[in-house]
Protein backbone atom coordinates (compact mmCIF):
# COMPACT_ATOMS: atom_id res chain seq x y z
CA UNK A 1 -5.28 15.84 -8.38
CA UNK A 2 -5.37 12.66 -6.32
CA UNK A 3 -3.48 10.46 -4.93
CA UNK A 4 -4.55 6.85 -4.43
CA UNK A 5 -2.84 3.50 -3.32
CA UNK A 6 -4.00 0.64 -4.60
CA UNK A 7 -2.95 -3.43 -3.85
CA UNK A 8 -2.79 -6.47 -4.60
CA UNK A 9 -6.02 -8.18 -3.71
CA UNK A 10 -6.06 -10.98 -1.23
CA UNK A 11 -6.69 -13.94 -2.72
CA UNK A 12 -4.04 -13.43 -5.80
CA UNK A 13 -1.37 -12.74 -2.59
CA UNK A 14 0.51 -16.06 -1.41
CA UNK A 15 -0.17 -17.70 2.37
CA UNK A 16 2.19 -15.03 4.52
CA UNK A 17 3.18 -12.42 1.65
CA UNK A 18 2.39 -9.18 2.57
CA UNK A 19 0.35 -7.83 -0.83
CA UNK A 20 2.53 -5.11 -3.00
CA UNK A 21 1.12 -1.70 -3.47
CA UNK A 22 1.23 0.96 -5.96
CA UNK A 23 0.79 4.64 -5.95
CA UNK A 24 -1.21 5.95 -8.32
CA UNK A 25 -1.84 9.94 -9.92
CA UNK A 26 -5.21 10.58 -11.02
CA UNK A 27 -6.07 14.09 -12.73
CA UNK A 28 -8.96 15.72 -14.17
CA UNK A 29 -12.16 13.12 -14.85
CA UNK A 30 -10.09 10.41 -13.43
CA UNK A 31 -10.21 11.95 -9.45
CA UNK A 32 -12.91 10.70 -7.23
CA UNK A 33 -14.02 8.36 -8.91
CA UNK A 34 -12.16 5.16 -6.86
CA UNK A 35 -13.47 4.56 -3.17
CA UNK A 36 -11.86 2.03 -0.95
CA UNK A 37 -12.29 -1.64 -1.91
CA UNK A 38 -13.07 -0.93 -5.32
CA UNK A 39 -11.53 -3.38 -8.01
CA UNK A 40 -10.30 -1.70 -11.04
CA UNK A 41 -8.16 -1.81 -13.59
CA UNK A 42 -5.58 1.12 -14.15
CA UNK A 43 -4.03 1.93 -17.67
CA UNK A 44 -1.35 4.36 -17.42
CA UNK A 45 2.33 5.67 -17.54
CA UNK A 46 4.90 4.07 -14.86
CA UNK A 47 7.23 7.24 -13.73
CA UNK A 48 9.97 7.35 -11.40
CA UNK A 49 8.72 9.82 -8.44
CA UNK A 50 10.85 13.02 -8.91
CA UNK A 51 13.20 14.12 -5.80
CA UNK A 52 13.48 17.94 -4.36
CA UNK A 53 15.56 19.34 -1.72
CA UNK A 54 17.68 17.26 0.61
CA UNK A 55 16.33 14.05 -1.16
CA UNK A 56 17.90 15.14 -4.18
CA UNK A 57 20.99 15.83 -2.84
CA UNK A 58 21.26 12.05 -1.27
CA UNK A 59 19.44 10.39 -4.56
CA UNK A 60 21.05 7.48 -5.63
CA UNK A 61 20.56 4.67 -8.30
CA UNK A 62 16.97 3.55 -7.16
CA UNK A 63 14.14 5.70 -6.82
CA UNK A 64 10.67 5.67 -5.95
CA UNK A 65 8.13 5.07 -8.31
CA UNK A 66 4.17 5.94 -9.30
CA UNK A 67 1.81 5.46 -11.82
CA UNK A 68 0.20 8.07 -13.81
CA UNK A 69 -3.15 6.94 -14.31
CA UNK A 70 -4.58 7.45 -18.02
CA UNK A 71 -7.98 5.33 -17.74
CA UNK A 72 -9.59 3.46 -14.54
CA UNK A 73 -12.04 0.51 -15.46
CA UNK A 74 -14.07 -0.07 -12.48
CA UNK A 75 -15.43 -3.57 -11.99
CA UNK A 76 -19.14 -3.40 -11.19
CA UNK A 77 -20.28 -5.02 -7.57
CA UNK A 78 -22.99 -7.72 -8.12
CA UNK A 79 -24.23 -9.29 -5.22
CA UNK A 80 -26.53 -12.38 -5.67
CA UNK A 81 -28.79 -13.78 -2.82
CA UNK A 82 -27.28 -16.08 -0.85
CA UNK A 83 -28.64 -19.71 -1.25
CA UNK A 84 -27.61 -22.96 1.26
CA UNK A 85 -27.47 -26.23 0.31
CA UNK A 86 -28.18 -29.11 2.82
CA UNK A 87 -24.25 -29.67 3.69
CA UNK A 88 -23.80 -26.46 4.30
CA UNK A 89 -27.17 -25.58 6.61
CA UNK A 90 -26.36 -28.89 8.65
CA UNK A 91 -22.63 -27.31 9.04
CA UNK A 92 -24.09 -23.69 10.10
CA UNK A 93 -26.41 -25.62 12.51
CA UNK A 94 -23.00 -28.09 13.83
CA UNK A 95 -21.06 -24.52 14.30
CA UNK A 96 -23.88 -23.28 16.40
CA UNK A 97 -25.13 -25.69 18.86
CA UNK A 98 -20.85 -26.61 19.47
CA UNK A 99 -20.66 -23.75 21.55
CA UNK A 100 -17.59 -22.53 19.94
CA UNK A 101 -18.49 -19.76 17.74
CA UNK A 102 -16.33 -16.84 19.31
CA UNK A 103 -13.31 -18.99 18.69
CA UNK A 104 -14.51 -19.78 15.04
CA UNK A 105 -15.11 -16.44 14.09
CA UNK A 106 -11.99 -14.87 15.41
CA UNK A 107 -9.84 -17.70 13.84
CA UNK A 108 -11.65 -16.87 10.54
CA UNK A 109 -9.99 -13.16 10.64
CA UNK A 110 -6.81 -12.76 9.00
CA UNK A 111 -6.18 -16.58 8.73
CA UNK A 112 -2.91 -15.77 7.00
CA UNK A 113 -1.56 -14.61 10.08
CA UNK A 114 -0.54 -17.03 12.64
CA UNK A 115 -1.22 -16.12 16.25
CA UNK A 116 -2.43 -13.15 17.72
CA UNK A 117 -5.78 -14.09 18.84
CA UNK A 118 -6.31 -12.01 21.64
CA UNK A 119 -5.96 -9.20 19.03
CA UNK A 120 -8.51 -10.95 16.68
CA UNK A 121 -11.40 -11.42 19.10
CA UNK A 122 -10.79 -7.63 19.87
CA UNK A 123 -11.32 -6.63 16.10
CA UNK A 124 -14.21 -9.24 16.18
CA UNK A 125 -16.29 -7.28 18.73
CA UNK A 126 -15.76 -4.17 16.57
CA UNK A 127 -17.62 -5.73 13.84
């Protein structure tokens, strides 16, 4: 048995959405076969998440719910060498000698979320 969560991925998410996510049962063949980041595809039965105890007692009309995988379909990575065009080099090159860089990159993190930029140059020296 496993249990995985899987989401929305971020560019099919709209500008300050937080993305939806799913839980998802996997049995037999179908366990360790997702790692994190993976895109796949799931095929499967959509189940309301059964209640015990206390939370049975207090269950009302909505309930949780989870998806009982049947089949996973994982999309193959394929990375291709990265080639720059002359617009793009002479923009690289701009970037560089503008002396601005830290305050590029850290913008580029998260640029869905507004703000917080003391917070994103922190996760930028992580990297």
């Amino acid at each position: 048995f496993q249990e995985v969560k899987i989401q929305e991925m971020a560019d099919q998410v709209p500008v300050g959405h937080i993305p939806r996510t799913l839980t998802v049962h996997c049995h037999g063949t179908l366990t360790r076969q997702i790692n994190p980041g993976d895109v796949i595809d799931v095929a499967g039965i959509f189940l309301p998440t059964p209640y015990t105890g206390f939370k049975a007692i207090r269950a009302g009309l909505l309930t949780d719910t989870y998806l009982e995988a049947q089949h996973v379909n994982q999309h193959k990575k394929a990375y291709d060498d990265l080639v720059f065009d002359a617009k793009t080099f002479r923009r690289i090159e701009q970037y560089k000698h503008s002396g601005h860089m830290y305050e590029y990159l850290s913008r580029s993190i998260a640029p869905e979320i507004y703000g917080h930029q003391d917070v994103k140059k922190a996760l930028l020296l992580l990297l």
